[in-house]
Protein backbone atom coordinates (compact mmCIF):
# COMPACT_ATOMS: atom_id res chain seq x y z
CA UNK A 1 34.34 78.08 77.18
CA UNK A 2 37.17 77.49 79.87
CA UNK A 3 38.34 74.31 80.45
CA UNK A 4 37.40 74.52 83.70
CA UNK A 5 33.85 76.45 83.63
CA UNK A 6 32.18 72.42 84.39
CA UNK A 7 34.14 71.47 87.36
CA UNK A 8 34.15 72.63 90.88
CA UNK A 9 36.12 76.03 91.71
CA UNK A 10 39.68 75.15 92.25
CA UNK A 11 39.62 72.28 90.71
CA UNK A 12 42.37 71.41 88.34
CA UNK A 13 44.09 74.93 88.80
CA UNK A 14 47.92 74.55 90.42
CA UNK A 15 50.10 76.49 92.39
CA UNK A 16 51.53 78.44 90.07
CA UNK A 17 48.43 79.99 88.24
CA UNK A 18 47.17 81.14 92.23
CA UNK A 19 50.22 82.86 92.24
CA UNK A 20 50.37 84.60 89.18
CA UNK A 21 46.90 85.92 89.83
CA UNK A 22 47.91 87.01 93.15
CA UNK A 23 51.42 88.38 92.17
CA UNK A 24 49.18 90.18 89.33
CA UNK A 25 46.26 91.58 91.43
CA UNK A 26 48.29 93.25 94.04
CA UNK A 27 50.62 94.88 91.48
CA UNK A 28 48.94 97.78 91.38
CA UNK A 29 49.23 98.30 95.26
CA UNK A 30 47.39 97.60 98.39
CA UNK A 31 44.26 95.90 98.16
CA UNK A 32 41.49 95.09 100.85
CA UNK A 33 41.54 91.31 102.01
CA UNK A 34 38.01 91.33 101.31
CA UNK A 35 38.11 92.55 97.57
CA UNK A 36 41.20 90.08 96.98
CA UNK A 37 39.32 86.92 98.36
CA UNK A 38 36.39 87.96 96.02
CA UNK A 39 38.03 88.90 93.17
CA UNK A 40 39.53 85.38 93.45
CA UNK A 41 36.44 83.46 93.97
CA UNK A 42 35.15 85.13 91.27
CA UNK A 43 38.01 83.58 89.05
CA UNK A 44 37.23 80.51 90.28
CA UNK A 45 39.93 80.02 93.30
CA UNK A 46 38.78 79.03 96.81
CA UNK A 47 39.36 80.48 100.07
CA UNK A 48 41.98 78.37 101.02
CA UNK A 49 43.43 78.26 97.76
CA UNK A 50 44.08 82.36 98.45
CA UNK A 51 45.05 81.80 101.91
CA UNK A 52 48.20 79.21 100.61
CA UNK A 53 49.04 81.45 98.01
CA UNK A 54 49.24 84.49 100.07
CA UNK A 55 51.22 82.59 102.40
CA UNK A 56 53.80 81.34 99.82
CA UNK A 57 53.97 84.40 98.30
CA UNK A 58 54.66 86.13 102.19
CA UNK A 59 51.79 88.60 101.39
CA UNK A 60 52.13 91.40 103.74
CA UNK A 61 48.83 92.34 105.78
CA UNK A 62 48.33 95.27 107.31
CA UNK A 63 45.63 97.05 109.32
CA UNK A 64 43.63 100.32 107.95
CA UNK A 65 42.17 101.89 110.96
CA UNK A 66 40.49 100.43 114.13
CA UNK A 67 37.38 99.62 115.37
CA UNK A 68 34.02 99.37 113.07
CA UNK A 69 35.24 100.58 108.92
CA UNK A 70 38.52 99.45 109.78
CA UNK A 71 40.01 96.88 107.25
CA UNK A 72 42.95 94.19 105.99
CA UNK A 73 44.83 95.38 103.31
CA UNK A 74 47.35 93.09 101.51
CA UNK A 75 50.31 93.94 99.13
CA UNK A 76 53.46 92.56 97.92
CA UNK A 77 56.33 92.53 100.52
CA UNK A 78 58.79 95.71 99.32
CA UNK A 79 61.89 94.49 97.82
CA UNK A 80 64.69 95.76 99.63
């Protein structure tokens, strides 16, 4: 049992965990917004917990095609 399975999501996590789970999901490569938030929530991070952290972390969001199927893909800036 986690220490936090009994509280609300989010609760008693800091910055630096969001991060690393972040930093660690998109390691791989692009991901879809969509799969990232969820993946998230289902690890017990908000929304807006994501949202910060992909703004600290300058998260780089792109478009995949336009119009209806078209999605937000996010990835780790390059480092030039």
């Amino acid at each position: 049992m986690s220490q936090f399975e009994d509280r609300e999501p989010g609760v008693g996590r800091n910055l630096d965990e969001i991060d690393a789970w972040l930093r660690s999901y998109l390691s791989s490569g692009p991901k879809p917004a969509a799969e990232v938030i969820d993946q998230a929530m289902g690890a017990g991070y908000t929304k807006k917990m994501v949202r910060l952290a992909s703004d600290r972390l300058a998260i780089v969001r792109e478009r995949d095609g336009f119009g209806p199927g078209s999605r937000v893909l996010w990835h780790m800036p390059s480092a030039h």
